[in-house]
Structures are given as structure tokens and as C-alpha cells.
PDB file of N, CA and C in Angstrom:
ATOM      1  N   UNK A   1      96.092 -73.853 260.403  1.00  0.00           N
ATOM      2  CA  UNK A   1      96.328 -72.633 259.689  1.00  0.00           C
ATOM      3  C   UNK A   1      95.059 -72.275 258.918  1.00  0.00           C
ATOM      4  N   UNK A   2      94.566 -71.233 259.099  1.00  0.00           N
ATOM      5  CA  UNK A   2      93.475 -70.836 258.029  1.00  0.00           C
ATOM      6  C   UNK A   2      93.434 -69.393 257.049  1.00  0.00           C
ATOM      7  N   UNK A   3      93.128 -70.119 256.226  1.00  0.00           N
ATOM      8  CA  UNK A   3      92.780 -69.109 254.530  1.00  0.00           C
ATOM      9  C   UNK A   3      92.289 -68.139 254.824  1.00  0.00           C
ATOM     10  N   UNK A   4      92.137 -66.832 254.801  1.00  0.00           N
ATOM     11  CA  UNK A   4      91.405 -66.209 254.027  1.00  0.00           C
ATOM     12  C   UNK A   4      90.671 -66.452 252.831  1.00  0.00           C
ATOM     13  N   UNK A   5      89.283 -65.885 252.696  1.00  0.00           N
ATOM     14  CA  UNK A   5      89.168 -66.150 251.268  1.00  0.00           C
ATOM     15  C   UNK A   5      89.147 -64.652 250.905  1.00  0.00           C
ATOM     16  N   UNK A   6      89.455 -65.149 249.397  1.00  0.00           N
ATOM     17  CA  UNK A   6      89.654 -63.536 248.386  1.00  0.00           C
ATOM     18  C   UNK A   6      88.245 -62.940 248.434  1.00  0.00           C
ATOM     19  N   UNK A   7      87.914 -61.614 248.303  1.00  0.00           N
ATOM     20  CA  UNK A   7      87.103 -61.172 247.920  1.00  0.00           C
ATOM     21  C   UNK A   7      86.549 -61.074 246.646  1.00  0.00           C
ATOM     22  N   UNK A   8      85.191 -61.064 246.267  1.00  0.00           N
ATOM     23  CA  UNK A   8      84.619 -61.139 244.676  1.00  0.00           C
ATOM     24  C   UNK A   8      85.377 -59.600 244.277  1.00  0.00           C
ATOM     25  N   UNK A   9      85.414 -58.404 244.836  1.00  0.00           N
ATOM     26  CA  UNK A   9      86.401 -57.504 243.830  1.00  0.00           C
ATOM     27  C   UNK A   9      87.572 -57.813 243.491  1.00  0.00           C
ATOM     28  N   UNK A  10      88.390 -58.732 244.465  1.00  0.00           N
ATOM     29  CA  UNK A  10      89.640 -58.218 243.836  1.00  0.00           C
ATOM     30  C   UNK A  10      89.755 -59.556 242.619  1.00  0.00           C
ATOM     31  N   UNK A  11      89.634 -60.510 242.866  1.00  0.00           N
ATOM     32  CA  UNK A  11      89.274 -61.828 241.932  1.00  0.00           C
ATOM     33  C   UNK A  11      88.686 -61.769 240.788  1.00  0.00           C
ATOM     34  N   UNK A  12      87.644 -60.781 240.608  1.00  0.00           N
ATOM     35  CA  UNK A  12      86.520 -60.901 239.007  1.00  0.00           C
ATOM     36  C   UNK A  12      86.929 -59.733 238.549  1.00  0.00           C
ATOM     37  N   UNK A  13      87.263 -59.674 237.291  1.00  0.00           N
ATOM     38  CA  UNK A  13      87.617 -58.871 235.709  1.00  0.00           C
ATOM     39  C   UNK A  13      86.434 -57.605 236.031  1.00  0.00           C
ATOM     40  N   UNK A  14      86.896 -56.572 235.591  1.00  0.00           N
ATOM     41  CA  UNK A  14      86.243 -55.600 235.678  1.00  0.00           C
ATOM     42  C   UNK A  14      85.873 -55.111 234.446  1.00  0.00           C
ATOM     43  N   UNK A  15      84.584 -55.212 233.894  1.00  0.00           N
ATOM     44  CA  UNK A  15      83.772 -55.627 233.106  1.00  0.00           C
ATOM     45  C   UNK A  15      84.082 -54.366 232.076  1.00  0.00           C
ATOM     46  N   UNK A  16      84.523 -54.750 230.564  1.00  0.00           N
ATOM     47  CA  UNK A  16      84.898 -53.389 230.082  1.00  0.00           C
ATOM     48  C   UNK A  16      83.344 -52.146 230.058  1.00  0.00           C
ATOM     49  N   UNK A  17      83.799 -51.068 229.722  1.00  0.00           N
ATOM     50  CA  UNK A  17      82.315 -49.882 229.302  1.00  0.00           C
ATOM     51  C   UNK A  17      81.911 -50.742 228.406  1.00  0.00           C
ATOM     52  N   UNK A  18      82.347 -50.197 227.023  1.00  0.00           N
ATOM     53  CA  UNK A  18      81.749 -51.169 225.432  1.00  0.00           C
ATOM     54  C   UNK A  18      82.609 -52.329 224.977  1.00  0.00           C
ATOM     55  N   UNK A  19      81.766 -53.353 224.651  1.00  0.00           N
ATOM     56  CA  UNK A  19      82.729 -54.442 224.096  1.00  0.00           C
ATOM     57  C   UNK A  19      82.390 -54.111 222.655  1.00  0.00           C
ATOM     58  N   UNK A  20      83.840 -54.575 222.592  1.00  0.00           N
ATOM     59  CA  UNK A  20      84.783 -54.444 221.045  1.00  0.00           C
ATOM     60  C   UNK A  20      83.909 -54.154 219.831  1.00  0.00           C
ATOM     61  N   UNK A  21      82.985 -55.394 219.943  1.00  0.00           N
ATOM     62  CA  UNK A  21      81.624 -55.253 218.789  1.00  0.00           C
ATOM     63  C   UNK A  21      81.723 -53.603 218.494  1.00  0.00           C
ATOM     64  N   UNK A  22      80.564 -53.449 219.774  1.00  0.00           N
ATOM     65  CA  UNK A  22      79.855 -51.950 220.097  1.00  0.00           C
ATOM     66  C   UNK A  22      80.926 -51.001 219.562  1.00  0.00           C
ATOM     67  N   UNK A  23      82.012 -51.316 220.325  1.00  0.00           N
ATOM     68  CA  UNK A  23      83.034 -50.135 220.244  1.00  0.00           C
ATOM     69  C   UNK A  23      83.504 -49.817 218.746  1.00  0.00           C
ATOM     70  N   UNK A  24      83.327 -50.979 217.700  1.00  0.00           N
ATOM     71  CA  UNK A  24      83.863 -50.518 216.183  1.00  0.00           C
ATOM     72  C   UNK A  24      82.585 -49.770 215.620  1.00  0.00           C
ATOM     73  N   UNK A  25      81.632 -50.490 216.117  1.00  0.00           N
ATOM     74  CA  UNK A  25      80.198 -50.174 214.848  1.00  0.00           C
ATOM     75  C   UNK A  25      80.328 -48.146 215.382  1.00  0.00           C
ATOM     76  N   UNK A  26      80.399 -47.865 216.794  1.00  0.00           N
ATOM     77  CA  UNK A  26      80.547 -46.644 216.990  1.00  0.00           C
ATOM     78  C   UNK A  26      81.362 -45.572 216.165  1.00  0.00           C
ATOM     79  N   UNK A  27      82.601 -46.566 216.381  1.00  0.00           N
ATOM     80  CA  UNK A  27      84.097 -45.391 215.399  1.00  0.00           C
ATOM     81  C   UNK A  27      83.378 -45.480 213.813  1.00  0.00           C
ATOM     82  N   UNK A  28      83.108 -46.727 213.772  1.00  0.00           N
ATOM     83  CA  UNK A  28      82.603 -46.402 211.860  1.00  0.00           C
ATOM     84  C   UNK A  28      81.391 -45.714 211.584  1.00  0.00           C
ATOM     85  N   UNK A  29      80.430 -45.490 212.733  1.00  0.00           N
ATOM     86  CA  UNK A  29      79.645 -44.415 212.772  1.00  0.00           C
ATOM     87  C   UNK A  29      80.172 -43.121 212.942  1.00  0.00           C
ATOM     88  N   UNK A  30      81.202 -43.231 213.622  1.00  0.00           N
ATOM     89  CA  UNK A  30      81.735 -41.115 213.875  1.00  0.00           C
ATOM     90  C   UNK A  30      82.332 -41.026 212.811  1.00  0.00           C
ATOM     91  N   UNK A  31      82.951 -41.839 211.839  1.00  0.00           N
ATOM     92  CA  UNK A  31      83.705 -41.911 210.635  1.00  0.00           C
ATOM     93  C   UNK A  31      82.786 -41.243 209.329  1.00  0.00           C
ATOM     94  N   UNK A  32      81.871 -42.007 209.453  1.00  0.00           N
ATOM     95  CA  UNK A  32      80.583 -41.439 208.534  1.00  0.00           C
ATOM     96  C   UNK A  32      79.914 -40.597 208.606  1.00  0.00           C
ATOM     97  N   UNK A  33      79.770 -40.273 209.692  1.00  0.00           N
ATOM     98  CA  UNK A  33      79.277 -39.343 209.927  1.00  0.00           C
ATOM     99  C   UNK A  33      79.545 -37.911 209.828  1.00  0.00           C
ATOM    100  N   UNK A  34      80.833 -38.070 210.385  1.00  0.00           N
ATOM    101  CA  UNK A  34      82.042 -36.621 210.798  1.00  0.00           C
ATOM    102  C   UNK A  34      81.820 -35.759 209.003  1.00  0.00           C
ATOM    103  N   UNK A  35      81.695 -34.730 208.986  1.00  0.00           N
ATOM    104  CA  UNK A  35      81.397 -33.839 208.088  1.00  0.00           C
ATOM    105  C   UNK A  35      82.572 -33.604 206.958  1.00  0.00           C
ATOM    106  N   UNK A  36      83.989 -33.864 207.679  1.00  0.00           N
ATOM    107  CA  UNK A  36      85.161 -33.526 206.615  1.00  0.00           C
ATOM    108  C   UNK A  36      85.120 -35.295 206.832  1.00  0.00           C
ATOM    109  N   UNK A  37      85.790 -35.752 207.532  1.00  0.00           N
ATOM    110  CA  UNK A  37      86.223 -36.909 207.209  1.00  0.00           C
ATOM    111  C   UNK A  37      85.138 -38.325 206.686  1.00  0.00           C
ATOM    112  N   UNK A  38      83.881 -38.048 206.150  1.00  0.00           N
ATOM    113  CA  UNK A  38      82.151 -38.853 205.983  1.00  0.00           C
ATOM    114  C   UNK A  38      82.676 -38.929 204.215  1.00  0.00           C
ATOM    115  N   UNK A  39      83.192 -38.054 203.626  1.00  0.00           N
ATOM    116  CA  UNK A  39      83.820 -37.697 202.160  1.00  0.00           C
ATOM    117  C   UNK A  39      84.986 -38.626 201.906  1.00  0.00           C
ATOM    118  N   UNK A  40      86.168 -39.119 202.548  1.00  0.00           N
ATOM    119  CA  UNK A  40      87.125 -39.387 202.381  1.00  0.00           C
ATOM    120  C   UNK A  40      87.130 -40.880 202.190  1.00  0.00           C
ATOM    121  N   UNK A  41      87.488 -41.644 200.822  1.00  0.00           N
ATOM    122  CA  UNK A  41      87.205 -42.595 200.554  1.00  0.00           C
ATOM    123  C   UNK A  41      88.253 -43.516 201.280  1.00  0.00           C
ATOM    124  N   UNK A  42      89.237 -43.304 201.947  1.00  0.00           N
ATOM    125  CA  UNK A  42      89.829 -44.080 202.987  1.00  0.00           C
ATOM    126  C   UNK A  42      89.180 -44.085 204.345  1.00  0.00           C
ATOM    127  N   UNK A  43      88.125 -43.040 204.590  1.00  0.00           N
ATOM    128  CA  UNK A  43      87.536 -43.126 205.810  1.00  0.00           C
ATOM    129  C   UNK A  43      86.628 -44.388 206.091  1.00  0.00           C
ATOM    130  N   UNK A  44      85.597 -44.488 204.357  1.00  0.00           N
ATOM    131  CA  UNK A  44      84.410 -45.040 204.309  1.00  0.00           C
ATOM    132  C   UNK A  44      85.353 -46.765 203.702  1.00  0.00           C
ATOM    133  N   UNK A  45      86.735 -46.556 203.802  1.00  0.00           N
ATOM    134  CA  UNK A  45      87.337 -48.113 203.619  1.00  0.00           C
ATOM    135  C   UNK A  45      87.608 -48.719 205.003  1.00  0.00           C
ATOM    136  N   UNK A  46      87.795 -47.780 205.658  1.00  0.00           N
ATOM    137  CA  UNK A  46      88.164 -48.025 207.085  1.00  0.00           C
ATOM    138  C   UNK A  46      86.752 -48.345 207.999  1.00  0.00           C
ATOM    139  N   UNK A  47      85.751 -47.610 207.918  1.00  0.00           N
ATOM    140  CA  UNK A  47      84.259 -48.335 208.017  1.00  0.00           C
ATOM    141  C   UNK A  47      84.200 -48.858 207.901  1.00  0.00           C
ATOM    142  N   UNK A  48      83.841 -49.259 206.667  1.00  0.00           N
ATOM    143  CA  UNK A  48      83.534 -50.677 205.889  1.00  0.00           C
ATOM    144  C   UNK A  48      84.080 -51.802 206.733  1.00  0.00           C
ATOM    145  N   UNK A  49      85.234 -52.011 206.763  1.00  0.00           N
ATOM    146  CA  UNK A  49      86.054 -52.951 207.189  1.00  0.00           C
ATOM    147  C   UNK A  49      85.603 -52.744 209.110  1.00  0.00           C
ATOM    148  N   UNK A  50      85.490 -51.986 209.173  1.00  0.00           N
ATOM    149  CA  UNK A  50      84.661 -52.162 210.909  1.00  0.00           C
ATOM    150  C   UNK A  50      83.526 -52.623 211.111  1.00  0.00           C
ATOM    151  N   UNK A  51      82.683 -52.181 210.156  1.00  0.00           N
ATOM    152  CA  UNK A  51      81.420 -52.502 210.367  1.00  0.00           C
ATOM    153  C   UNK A  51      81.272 -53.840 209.936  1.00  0.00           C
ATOM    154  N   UNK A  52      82.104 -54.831 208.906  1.00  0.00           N
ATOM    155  CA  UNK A  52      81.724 -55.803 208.258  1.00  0.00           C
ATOM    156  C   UNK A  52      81.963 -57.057 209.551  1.00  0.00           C
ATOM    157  N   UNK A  53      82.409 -57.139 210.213  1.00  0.00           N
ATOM    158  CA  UNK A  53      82.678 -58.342 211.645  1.00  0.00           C
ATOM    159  C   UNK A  53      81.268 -58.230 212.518  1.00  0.00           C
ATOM    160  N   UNK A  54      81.021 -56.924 212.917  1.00  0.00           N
ATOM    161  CA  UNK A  54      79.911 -57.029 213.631  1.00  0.00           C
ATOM    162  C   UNK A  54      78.316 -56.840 212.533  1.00  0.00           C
ATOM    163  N   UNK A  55      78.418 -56.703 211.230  1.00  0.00           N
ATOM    164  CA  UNK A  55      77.237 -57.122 210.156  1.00  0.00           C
ATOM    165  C   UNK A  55      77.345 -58.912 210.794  1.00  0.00           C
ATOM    166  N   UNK A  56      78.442 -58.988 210.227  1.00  0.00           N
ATOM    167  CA  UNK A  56      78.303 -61.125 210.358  1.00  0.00           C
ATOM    168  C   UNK A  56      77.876 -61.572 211.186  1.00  0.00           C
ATOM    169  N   UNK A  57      77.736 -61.394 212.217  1.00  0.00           N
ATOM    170  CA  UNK A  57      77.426 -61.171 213.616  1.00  0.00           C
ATOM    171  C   UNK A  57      76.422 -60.960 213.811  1.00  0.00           C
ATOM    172  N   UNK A  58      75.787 -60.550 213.300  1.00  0.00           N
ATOM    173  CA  UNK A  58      74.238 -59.836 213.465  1.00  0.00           C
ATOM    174  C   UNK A  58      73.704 -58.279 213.896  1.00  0.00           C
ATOM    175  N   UNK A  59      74.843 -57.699 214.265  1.00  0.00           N
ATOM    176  CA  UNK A  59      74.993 -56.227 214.886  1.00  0.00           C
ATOM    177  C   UNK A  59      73.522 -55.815 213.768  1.00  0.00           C
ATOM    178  N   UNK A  60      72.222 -55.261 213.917  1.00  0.00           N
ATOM    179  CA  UNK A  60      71.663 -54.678 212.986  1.00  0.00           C
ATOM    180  C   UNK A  60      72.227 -53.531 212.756  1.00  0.00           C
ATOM    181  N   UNK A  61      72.438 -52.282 213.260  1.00  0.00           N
ATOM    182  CA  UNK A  61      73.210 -51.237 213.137  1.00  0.00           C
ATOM    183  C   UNK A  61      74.372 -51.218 212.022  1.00  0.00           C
ATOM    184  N   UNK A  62      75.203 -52.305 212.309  1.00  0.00           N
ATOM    185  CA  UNK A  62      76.578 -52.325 211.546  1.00  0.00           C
ATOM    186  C   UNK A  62      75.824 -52.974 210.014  1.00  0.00           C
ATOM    187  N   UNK A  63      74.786 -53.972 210.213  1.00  0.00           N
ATOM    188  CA  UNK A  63      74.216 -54.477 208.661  1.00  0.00           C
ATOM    189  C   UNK A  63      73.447 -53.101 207.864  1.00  0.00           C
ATOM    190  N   UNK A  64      72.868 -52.217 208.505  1.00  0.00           N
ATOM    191  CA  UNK A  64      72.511 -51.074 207.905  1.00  0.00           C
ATOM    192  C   UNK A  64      73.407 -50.423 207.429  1.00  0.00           C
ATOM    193  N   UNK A  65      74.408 -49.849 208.365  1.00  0.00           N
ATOM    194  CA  UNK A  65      75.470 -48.921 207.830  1.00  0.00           C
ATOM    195  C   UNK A  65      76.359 -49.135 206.977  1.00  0.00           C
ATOM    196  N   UNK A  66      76.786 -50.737 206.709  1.00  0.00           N
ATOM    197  CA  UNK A  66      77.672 -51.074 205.831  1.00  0.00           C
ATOM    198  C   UNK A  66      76.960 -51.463 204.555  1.00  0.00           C
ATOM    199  N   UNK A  67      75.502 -51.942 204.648  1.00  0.00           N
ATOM    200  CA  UNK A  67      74.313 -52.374 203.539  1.00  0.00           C
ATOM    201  C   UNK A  67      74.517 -50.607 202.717  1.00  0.00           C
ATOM    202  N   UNK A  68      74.368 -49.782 203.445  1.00  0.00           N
ATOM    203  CA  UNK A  68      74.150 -48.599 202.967  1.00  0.00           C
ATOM    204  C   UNK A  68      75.531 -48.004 201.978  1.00  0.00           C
ATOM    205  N   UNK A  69      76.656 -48.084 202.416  1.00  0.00           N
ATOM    206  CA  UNK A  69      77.580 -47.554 202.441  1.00  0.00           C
ATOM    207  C   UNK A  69      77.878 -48.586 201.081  1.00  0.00           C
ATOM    208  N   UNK A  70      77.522 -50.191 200.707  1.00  0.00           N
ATOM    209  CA  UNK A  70      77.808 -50.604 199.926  1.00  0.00           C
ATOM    210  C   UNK A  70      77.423 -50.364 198.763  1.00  0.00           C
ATOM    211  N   UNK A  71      75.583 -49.854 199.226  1.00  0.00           N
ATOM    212  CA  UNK A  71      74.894 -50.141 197.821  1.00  0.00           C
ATOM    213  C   UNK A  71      75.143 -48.252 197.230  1.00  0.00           C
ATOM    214  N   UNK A  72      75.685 -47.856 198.158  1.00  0.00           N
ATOM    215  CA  UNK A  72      76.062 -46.527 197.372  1.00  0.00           C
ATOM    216  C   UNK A  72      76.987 -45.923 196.686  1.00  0.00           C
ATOM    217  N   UNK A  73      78.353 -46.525 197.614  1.00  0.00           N
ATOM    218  CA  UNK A  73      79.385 -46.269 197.301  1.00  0.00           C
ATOM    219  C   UNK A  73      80.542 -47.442 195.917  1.00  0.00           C
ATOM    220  N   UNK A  74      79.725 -48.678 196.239  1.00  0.00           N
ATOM    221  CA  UNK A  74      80.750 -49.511 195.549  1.00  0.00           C
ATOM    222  C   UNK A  74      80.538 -49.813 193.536  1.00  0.00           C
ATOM    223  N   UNK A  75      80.951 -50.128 193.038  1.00  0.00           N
ATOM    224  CA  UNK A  75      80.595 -49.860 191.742  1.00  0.00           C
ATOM    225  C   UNK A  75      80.185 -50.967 191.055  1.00  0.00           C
ATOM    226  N   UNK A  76      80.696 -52.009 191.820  1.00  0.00           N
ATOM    227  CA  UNK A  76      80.045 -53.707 190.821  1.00  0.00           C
ATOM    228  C   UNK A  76      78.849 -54.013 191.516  1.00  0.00           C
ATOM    229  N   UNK A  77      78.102 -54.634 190.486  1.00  0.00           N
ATOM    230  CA  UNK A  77      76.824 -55.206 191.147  1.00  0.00           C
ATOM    231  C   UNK A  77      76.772 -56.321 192.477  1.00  0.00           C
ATOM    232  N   UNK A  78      78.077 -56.914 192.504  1.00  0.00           N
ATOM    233  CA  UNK A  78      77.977 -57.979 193.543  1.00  0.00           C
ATOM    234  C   UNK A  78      78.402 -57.220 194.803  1.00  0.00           C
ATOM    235  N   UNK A  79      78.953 -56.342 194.972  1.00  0.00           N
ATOM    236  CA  UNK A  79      79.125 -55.558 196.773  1.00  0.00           C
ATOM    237  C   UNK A  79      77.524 -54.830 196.239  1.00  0.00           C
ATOM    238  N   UNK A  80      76.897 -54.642 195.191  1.00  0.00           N
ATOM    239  CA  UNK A  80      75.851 -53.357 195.388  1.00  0.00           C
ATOM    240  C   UNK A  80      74.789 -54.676 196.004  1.00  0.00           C
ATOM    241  N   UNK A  81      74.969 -55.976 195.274  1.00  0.00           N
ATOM    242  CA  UNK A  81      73.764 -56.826 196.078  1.00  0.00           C
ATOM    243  C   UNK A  81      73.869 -57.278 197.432  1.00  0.00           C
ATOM    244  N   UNK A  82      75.316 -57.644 197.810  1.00  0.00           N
ATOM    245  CA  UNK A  82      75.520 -58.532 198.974  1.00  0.00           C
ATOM    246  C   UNK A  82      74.958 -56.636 199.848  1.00  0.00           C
ATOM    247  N   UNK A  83      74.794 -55.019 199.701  1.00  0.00           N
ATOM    248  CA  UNK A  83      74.744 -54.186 200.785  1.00  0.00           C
ATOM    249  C   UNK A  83      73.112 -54.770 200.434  1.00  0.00           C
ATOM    250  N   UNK A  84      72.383 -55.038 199.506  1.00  0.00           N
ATOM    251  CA  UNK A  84      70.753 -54.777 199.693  1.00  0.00           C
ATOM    252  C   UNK A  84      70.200 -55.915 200.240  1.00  0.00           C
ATOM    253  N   UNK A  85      71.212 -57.253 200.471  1.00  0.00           N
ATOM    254  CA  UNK A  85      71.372 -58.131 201.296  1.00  0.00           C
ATOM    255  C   UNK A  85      70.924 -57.974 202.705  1.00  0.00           C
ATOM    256  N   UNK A  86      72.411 -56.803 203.188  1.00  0.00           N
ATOM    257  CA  UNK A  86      72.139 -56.491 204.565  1.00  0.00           C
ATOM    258  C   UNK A  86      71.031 -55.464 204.765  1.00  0.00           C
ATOM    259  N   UNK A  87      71.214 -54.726 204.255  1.00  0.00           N
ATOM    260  CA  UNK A  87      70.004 -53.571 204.397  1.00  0.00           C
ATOM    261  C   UNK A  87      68.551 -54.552 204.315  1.00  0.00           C
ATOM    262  N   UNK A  88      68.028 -55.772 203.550  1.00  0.00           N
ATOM    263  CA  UNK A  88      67.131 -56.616 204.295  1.00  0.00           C
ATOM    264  C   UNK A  88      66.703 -57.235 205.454  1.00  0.00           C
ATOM    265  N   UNK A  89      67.933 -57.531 205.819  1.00  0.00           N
ATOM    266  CA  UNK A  89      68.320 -58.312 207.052  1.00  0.00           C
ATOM    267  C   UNK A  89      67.930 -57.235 207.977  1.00  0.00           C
ATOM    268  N   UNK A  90      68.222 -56.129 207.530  1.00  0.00           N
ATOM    269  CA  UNK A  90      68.534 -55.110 209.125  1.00  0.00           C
ATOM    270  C   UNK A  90      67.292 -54.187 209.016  1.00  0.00           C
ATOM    271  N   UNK A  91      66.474 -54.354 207.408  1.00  0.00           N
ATOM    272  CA  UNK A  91      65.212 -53.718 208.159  1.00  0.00           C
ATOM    273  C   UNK A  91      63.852 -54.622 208.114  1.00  0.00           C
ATOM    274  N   UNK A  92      64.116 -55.837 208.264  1.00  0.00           N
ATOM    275  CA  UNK A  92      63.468 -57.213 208.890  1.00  0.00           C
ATOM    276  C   UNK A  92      63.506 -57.113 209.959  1.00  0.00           C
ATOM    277  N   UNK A  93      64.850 -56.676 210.651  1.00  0.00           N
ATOM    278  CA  UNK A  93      65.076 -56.718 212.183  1.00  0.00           C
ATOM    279  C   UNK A  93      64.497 -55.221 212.964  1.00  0.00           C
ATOM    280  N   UNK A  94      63.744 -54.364 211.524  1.00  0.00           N
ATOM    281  CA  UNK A  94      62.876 -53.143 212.664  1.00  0.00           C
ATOM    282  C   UNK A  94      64.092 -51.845 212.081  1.00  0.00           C
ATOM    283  N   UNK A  95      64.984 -51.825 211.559  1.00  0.00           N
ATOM    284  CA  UNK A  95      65.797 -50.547 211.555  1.00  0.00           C
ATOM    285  C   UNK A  95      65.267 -49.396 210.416  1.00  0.00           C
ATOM    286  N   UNK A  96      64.722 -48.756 210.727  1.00  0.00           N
ATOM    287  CA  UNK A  96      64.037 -47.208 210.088  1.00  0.00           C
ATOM    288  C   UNK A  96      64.889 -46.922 209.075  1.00  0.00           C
ATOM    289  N   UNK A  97      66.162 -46.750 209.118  1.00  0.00           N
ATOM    290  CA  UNK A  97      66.912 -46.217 208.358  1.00  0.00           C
ATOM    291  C   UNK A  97      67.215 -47.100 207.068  1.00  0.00           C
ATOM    292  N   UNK A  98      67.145 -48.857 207.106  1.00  0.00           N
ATOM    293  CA  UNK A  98      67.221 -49.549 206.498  1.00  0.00           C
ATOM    294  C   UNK A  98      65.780 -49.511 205.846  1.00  0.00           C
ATOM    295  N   UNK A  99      64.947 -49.337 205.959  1.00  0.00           N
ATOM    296  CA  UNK A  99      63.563 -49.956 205.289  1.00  0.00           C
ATOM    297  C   UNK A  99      63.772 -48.906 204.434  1.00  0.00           C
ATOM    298  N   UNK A 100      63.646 -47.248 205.069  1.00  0.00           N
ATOM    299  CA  UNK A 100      63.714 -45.966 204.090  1.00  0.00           C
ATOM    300  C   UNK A 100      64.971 -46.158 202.889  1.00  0.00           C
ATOM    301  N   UNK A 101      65.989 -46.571 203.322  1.00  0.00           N
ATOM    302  CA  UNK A 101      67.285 -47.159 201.600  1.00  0.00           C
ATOM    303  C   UNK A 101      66.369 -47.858 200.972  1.00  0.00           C
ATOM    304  N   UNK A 102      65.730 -49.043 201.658  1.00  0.00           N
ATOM    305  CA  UNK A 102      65.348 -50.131 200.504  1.00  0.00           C
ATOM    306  C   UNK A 102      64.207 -49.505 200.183  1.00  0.00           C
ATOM    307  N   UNK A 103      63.232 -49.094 200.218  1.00  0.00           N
ATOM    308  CA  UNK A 103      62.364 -48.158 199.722  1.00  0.00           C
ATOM    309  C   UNK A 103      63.305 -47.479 198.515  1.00  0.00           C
ATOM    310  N   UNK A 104      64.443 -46.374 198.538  1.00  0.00           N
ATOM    311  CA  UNK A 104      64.705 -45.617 197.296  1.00  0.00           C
ATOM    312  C   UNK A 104      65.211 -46.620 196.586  1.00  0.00           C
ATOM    313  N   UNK A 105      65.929 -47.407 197.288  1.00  0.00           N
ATOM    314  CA  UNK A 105      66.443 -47.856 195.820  1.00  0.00           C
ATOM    315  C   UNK A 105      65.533 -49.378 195.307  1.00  0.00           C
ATOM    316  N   UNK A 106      64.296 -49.918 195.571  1.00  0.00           N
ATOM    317  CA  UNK A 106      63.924 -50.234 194.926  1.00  0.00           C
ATOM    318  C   UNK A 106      62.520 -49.202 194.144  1.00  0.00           C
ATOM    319  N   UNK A 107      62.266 -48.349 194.375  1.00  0.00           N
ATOM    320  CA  UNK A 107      61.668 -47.145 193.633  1.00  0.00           C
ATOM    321  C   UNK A 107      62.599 -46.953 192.083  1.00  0.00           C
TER     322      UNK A 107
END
């Protein structure tokens, strides 16, 4: 009696578009971004909390945007240090947008 063998399509996972990472740091970018909803302090809680898995991670993108979003938005000194934290990290790693924050706010 003999096998067939399966083919590599039907057998191997079909590889998602964006993985999960990618896919949050994105939504907490359209979040911030978006013109009515960039204002709404449940928007920039709901960021936050997206962007902070892929910061740990190393995402530079997500360490900028949430570095940023901390040292602006939060009111105690310890979220304002742990964002100038990331905003180091992420413009060590080359990110434009991070070097230009740490520039104003150590000015």
C-alpha cells in the first residue's frame, strides 16, 4: 500500500500579514494620532497599555511613542522618568522623533 505524501501548502500555517507585536504598536499609533480621538484620555490609556508589551520587547517605535506619551501626559515624576527612560533607549536605537523629545525636554 502506498502514502501519498501531503503537500507543503496544505500542511504549513499560513503565515499571518502583521504579527500581534506590529499589529498593536499600529492601533496605538492610529489612536494618537486620529485628530478627535489623539485628545481622549481613554484613547491615550488604551495606547499606553498597547504600546507598553511591545516597549519591553524592544519594539523602538512602541518605546518612543509610549516614552512620549508618558513624559507628557502623566503627572508623577516616576511614569515622567521611566517615559525619558524609553525615549533613551529608542533614540540610542536611531529614532528621530525620540532624540527631537529628549532634546525639548532636556532644554
Amino acid at each position: 500500500m502506498k502514502f501519498r505524501s501531503v503537500s507543503d501548502s496544505v500542511t504549513s500555517e499560513h503565515p499571518r500579514v502583521t504579527p500581534p507585536k506590529r499589529f498593536s504598536v499600529r492601533v496605538a499609533e492610529w489612536l494618537l494620532d486620529s485628530p478627535r480621538l489623539g485628545d481622549s484620555r481613554n484613547a491615550k490609556h488604551l495606547a499606553g497599555r498597547l504600546l507598553k508589551q511591545p516597549a519591553r520587547e524592544g519594539v523602538v517605535a512602541a518605546q518612543s511613542r509610549l516614552g512620549q506619551l508618558m513624559c507628557r501626559e502623566c503627572g508623577n515624576a516616576r511614569d515622567r522618568r521611566i517615559g525619558q527612560d524609553l525615549l533613551r533607549q529608542a533614540a540610542r536605537a536611531g529614532d528621530r522623533r525620540a532624540q527631537r523629545e529628549l532634546g525639548l525636554l532636556e532644554d
